[in-house]
Protein backbone atom coordinates (compact mmCIF):
# COMPACT_ATOMS: atom_id res chain seq x y z
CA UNK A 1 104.41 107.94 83.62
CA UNK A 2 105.91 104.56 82.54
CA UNK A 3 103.27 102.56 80.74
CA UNK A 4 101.70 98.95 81.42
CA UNK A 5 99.82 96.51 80.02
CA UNK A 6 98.34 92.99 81.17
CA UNK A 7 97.53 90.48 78.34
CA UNK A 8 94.78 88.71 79.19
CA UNK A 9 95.42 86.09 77.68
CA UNK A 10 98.35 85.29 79.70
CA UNK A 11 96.48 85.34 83.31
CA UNK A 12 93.95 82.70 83.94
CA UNK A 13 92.22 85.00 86.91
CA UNK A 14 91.32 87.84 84.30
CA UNK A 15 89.69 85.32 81.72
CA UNK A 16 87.99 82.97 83.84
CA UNK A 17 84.27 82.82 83.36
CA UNK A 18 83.54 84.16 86.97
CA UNK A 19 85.71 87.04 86.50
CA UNK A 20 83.55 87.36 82.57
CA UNK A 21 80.85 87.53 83.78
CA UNK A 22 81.23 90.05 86.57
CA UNK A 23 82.65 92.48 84.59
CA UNK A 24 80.28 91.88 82.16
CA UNK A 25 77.45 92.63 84.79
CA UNK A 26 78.95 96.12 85.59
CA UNK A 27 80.03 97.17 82.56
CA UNK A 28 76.07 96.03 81.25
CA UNK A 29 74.96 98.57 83.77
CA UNK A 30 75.94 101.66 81.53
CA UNK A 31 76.69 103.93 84.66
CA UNK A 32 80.43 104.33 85.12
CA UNK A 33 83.75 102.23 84.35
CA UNK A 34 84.88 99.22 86.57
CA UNK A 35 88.73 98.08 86.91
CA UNK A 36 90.41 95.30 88.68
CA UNK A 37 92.49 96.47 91.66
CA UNK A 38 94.82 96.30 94.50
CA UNK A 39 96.60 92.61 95.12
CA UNK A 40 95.93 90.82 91.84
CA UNK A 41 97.49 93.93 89.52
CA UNK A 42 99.98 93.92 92.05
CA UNK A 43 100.44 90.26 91.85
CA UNK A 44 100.95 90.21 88.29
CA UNK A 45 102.68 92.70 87.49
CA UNK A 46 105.40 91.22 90.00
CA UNK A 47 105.03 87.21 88.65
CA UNK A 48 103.41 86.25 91.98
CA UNK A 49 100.22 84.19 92.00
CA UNK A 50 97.18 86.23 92.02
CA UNK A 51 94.96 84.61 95.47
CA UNK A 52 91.81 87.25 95.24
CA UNK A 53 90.34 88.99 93.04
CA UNK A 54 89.04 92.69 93.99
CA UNK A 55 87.18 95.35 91.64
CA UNK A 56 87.05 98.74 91.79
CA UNK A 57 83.77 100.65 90.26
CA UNK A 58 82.31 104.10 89.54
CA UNK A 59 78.77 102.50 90.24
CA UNK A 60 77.60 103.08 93.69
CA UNK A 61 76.89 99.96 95.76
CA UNK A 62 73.00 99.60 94.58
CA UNK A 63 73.50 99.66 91.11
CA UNK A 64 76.15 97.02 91.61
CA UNK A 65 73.41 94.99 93.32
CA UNK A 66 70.68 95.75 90.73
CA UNK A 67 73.52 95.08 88.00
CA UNK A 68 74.35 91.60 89.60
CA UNK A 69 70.69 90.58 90.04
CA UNK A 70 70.01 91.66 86.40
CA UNK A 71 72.84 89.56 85.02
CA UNK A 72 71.88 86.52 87.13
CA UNK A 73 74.54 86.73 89.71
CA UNK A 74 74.27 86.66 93.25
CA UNK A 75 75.14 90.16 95.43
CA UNK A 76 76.04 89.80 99.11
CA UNK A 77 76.25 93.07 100.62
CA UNK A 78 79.22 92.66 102.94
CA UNK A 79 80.20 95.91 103.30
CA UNK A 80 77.78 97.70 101.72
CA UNK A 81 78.33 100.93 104.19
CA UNK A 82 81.75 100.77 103.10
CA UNK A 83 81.08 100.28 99.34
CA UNK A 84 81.66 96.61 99.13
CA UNK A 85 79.69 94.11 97.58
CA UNK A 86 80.38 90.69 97.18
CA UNK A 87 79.28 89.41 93.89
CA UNK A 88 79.23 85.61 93.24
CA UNK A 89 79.88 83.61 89.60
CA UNK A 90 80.23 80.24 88.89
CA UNK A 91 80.46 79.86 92.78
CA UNK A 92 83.49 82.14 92.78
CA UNK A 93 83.16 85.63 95.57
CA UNK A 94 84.51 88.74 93.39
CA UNK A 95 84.91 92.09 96.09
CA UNK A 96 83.10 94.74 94.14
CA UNK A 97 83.93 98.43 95.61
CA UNK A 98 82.45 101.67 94.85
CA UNK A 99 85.58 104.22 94.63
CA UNK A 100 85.22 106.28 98.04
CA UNK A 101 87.34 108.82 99.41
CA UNK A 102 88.11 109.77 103.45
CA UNK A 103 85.86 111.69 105.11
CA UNK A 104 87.12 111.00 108.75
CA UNK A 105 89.82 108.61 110.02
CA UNK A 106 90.81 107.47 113.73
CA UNK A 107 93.95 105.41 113.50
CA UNK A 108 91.55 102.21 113.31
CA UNK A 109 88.61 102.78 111.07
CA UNK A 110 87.33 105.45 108.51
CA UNK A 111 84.46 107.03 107.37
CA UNK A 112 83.83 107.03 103.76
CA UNK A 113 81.67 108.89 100.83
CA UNK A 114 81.53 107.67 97.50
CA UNK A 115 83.46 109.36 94.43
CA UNK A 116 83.39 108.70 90.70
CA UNK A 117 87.22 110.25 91.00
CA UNK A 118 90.05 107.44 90.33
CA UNK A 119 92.25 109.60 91.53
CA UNK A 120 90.84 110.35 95.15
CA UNK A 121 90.09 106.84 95.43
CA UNK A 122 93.34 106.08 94.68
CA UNK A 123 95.07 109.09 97.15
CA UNK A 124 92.94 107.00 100.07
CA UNK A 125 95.10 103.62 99.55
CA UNK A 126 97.81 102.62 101.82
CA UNK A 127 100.86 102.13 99.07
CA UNK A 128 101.31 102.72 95.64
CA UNK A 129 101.94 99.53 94.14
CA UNK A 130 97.98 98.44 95.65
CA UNK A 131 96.90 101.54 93.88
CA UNK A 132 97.26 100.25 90.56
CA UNK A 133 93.71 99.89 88.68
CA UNK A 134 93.60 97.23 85.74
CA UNK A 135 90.76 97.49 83.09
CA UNK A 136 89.48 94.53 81.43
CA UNK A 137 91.42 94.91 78.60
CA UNK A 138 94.19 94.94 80.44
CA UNK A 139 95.64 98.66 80.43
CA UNK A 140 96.83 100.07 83.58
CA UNK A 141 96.06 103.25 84.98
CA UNK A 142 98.34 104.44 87.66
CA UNK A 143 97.43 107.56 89.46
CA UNK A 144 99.93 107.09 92.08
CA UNK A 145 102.96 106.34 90.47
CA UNK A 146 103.31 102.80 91.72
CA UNK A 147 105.05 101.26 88.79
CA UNK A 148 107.97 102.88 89.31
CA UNK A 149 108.44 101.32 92.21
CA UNK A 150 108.08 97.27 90.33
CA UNK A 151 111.60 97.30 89.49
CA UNK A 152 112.72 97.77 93.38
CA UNK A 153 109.94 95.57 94.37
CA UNK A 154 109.53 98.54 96.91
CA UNK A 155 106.60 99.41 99.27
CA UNK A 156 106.17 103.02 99.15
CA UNK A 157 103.19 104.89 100.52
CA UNK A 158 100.78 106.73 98.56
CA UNK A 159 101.28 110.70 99.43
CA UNK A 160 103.16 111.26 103.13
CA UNK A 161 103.73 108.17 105.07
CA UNK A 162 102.51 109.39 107.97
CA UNK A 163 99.39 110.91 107.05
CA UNK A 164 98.66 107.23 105.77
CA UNK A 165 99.40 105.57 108.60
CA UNK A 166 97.84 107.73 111.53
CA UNK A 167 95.14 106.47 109.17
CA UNK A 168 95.02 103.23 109.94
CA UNK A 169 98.20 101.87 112.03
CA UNK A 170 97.86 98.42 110.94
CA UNK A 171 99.42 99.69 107.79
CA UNK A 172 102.41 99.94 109.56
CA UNK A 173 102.36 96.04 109.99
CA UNK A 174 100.91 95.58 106.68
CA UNK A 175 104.65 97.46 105.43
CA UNK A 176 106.23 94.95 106.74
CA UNK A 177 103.97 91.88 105.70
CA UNK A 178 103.99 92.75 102.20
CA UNK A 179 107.65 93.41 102.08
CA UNK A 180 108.32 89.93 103.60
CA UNK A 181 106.23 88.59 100.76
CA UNK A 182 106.85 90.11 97.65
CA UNK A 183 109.40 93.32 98.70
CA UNK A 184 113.49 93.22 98.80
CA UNK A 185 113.39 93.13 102.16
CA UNK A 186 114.91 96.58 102.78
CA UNK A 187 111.36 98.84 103.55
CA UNK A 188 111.60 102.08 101.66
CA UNK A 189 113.54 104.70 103.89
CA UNK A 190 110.74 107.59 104.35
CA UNK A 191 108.46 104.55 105.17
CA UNK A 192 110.24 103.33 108.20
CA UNK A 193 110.70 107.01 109.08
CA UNK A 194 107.28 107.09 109.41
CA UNK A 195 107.39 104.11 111.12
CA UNK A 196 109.22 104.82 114.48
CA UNK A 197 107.11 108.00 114.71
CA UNK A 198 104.23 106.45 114.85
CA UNK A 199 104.86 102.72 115.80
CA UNK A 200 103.13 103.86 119.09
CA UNK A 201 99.97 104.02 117.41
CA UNK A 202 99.46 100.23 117.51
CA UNK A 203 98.38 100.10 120.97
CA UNK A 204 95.11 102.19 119.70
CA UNK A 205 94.55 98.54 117.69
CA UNK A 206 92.76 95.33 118.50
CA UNK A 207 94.41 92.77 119.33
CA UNK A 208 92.37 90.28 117.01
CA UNK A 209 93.25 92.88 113.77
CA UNK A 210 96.94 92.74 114.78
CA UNK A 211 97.49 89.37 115.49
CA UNK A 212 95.58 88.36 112.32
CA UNK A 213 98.60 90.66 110.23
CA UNK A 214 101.42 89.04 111.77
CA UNK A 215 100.12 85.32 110.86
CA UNK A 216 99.88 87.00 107.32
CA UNK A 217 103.35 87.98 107.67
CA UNK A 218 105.17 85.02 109.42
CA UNK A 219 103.42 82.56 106.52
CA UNK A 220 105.64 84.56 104.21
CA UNK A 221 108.05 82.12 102.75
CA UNK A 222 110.98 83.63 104.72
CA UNK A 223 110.68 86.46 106.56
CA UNK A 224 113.30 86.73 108.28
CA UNK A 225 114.90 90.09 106.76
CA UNK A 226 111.82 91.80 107.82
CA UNK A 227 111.26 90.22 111.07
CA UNK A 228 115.33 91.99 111.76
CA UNK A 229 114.13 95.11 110.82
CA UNK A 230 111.07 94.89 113.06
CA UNK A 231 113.11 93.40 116.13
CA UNK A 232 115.58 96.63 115.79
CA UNK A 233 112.89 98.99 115.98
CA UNK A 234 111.13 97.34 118.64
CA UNK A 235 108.07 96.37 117.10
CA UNK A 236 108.61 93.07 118.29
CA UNK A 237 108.61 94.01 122.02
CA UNK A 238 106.18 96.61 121.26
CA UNK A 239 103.56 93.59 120.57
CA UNK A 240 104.97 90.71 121.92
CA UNK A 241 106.38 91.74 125.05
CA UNK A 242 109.65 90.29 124.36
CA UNK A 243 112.20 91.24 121.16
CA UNK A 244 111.50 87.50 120.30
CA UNK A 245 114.37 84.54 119.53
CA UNK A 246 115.10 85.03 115.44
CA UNK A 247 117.75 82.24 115.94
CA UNK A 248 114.91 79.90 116.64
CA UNK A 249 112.73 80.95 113.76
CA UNK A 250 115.58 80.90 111.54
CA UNK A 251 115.98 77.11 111.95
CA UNK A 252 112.24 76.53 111.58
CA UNK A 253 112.56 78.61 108.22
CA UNK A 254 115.70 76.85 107.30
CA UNK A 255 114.23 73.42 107.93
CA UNK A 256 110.88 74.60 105.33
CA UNK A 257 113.33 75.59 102.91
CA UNK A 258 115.25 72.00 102.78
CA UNK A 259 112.48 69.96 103.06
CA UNK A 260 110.43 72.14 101.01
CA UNK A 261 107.62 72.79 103.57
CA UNK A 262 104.64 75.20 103.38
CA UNK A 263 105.38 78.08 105.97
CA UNK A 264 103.62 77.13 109.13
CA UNK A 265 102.66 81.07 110.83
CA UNK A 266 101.81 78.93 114.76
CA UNK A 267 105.17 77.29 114.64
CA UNK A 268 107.03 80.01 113.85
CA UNK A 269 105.40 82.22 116.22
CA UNK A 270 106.46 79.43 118.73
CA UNK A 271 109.76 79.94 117.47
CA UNK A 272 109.85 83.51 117.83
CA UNK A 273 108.10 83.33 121.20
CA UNK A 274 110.79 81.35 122.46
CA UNK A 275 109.42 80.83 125.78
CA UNK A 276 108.00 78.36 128.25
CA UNK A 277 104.06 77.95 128.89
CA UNK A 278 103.84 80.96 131.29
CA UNK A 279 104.97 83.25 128.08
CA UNK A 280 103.06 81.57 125.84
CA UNK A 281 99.88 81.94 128.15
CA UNK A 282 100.45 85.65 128.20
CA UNK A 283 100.87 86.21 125.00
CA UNK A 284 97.95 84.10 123.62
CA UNK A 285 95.81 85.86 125.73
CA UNK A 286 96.95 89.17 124.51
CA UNK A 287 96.53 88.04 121.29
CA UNK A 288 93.44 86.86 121.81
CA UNK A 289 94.40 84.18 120.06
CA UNK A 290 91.46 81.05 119.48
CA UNK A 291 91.09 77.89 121.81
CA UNK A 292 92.66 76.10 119.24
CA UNK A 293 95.89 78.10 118.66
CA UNK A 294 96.32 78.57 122.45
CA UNK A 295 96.35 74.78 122.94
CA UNK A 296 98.80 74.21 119.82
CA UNK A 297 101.25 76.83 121.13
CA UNK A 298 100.98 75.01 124.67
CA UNK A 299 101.47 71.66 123.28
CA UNK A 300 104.36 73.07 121.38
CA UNK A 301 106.17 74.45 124.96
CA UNK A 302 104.65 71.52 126.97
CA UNK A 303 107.23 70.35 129.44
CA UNK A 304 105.20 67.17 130.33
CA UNK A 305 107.35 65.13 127.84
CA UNK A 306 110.75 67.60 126.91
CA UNK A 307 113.19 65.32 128.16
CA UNK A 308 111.51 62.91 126.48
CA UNK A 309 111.15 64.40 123.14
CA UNK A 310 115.22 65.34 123.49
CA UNK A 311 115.93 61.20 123.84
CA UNK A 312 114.03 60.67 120.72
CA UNK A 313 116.32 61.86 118.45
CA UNK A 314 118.62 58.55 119.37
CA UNK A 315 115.80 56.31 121.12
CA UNK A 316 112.19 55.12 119.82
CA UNK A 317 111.16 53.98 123.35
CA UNK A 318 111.26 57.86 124.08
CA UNK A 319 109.77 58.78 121.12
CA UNK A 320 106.48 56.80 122.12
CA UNK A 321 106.89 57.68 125.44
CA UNK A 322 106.39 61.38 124.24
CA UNK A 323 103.97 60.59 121.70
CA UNK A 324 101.38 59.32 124.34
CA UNK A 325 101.95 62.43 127.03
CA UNK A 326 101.80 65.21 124.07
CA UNK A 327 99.70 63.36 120.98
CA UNK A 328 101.56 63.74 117.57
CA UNK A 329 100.84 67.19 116.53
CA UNK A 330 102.91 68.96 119.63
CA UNK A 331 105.24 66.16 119.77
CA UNK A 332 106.26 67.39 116.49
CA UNK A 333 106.51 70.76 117.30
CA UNK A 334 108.57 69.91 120.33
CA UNK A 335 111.12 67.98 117.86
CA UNK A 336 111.01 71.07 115.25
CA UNK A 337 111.67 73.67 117.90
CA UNK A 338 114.59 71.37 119.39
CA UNK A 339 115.95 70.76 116.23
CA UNK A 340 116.02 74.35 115.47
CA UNK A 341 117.38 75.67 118.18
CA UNK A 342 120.32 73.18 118.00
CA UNK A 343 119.01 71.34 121.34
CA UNK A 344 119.12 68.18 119.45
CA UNK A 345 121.13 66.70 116.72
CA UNK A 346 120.15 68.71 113.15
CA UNK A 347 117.71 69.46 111.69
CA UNK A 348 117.74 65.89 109.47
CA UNK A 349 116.93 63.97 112.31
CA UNK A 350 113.28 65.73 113.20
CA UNK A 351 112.00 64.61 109.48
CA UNK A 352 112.51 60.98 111.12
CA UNK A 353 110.26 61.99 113.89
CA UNK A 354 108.10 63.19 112.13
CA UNK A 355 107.65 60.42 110.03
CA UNK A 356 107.46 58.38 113.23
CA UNK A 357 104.84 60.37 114.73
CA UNK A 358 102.37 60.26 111.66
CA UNK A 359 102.76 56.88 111.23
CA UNK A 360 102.56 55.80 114.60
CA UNK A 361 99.38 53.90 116.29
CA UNK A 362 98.57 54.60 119.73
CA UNK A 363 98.21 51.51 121.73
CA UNK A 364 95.02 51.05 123.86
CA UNK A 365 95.24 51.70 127.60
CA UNK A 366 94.02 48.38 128.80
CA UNK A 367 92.49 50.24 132.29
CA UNK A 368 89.25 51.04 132.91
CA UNK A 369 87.48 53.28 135.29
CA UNK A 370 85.18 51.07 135.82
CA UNK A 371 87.77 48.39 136.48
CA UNK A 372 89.42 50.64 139.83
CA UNK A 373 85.64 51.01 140.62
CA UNK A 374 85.25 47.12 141.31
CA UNK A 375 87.86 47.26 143.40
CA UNK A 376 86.15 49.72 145.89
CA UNK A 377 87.60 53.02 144.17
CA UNK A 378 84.68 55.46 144.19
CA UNK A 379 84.81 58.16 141.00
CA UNK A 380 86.26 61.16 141.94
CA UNK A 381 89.87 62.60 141.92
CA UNK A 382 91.58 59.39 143.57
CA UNK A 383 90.19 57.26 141.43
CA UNK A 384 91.50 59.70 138.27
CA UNK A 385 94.99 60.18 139.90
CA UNK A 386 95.47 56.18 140.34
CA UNK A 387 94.55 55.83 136.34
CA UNK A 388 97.23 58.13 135.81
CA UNK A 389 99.23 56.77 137.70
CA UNK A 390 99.01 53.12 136.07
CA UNK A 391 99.02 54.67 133.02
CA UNK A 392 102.84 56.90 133.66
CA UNK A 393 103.92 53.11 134.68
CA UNK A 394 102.34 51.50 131.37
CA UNK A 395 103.91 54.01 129.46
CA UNK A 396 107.36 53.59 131.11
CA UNK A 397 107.51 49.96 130.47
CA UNK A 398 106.49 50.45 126.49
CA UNK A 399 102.92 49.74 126.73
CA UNK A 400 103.78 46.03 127.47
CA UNK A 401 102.08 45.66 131.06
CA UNK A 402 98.59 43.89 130.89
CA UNK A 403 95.43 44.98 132.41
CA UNK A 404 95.82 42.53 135.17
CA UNK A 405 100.05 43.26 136.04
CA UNK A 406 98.90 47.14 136.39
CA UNK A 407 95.77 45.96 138.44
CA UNK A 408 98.02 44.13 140.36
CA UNK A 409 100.93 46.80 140.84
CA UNK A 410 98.10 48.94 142.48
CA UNK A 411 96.67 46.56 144.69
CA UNK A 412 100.72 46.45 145.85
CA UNK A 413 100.76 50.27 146.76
């Protein structure tokens, strides 16, 4: 078994003084070893940043409790039928887990019992490179054989593929995620094997747990090798509905890489979507997407102001024109999208927009209600449609007309 070692002097997550004392706390308790685990191993054995830290311990999850409490610390018991207890130092959340092993499994969920066995703990985990335990010292223990696959930057699963994933079938997502991330972008062959066998097994899934892995794995910086691989096995149609427009998302992923943007996962999903607001209705709600992400995706597909946001690449007037029917968040999106799919001019031209947009001041409609109410309009639905009706023709002439021309352009009809 090839051998590893972390220096802990070179990774600020191992010596910090929440991650101190923690260990400090368990190892204190006298009652079995704890390691570090899973993503931040992973993480730095690869040269990726480490985002969580997550602890793997012989002690079951009471004496992790009484261990916290006696050190000073604060245990939140999370998951504490699942082994998991959040421990917080210094205001930091460490995962503490008590090393469990399958007892049942339903595609979805599992039961567990606890273990003092590394090795059984490790035999439950989806692939071998998050089955690498870390001590505090630094020496890793790897009952899987997970380092070998470092050097390929490959995915592989711990044991057969497909025992793992009629496990759980969000692993089969979570292949792909974590090969967009930090893989090659070529999943490991016995892997996607598994994969079309059992790619069925998603529909056993809510929709909340997979739409929460795909906005993992489109805020990858570019996953666009993986997305391929997904499209051609029809994982894409399989949750989407559709096989999804990758020349879209490749422009939206070309445009973060020039302009050195942070992956945005509701954009590109727009992207990928590639649809109107009837598609985007449908597949928010089988998503089950939030209010909020429904709305951006709509505003991002809104054809209230297209035409609009297409003149705005070579005209300001239609630029503000768009800004006031869509607000500057979906306007935008609109320009992105365009941009991306080589609608407009390229992709240059949308960082003016944008810069428009943010910097842009909405005028003040100078209209009242209460000012169509003095002249004998009663509230209700006439009096809202002749609002936006002055309002269309305020907009149309720049913002320019005064309260009393628009009053009077009514008073005309």
């Amino acid at each position: 078994m090839t051998a590893a070692r972390l220096d802990p002097a070179q990774h600020d997550w191992m010596t910090a003084v929440s991650t101190r004392k923690v260990m400090a706390a368990l190892d204190a308790a006298g009652q079995g070893a704890s390691r570090f685990v899973g993503g931040c191993v992973r993480n730095t054995l690869l040269g990726v940043p480490v985002a969580d830290i997550d602890i793997a311990t012989q002690l079951d999850p009471d004496q992790v409790i009484a261990a916290a409490r006696a050190a000073g610390l604060k245990p939140v018991p999370t998951g504490k039928a699942h082994g998991t207890i959040t421990v917080v130092a210094e205001g930091e959340p460490l995962e503490v887990t008590t090393l469990r092993r399958d007892v049942a499994t339903d595609g979805r969920r599992a039961v567990v019992a606890f273990t003092r066995d590394w090795t059984e703990d490790a035999q439950r985990r989806d692939f071998r490179l998050n089955a690498l335990y870390a001590d505090a010292d630094g020496v890793v223990h790897d009952p899987t054989g997970g380092l070998a696959d470092l050097p390929d930057r490959r995915f592989v699963f711990v044991g057969e593929a497909g025992d793992r994933i009629r496990e759980d079938y969000l692993r089969i997502l979570r292949l792909f995620r974590f090969e967009a991330w930090y893989g090659s972008g070529t999943p490991d062959a016995p892997a996607l094997g598994a994969v079309r066998e059992h790619m069925q097994g998603l529909h056993k899934l809510s929709a909340e747990r997979v739409w929460s892995e795909l906005k993992k794995l489109l805020s990858a910086p570019d996953p666009r090798a993986v997305l391929r691989v997904m499209r051609d096995f029809g994982l894409l149609d399989l949750m989407l509905g559709v096989n999804g427009s990758l020349r879209v998302l490749s422009g939206i992923i070309a445009q973060d890489v020039e302009y050195g943007l942070a992956p945005d996962s509701m954009l590109r999903f727009a992207a990928l979507a590639d649809g109107g607001p009837e598609r985007i209705r449908t597949m928010a709600a089988k998503m089950k997407m939030s209010n909020a992400e429904a709305r951006r995706l709509q505003g991002a597909v809104d054809p209230a102001a297209r035409e609009d946001v297409t003149e705005a690449f070579s005209d300001l007037q239609a630029a503000e024109r768009a800004l006031m029917k869509l607000g500057a968040r979906a306007f935008e999106d609109q320009a992105r999208l365009q941009a991306a799919g080589e609608v407009a001019p390229p992709p240059r031209d949308w960082q003016l927009l944008a810069k428009f947009a943010r910097e842009w001041k909405e005028p003040e409609f100078p209209v009242r209600g209460g000012d169509l109410i003095l002249l004998g309009y009663e509230p209700g639905p006439m009096l809202g449609d002749a609002l936006d009706e002055l309002k269309a023709l305020w907009i149309a002439d720049r913002f320019e007309p005064t309260k009393d021309e628009l009053i009077a352009r009514l008073k005309k009809h």
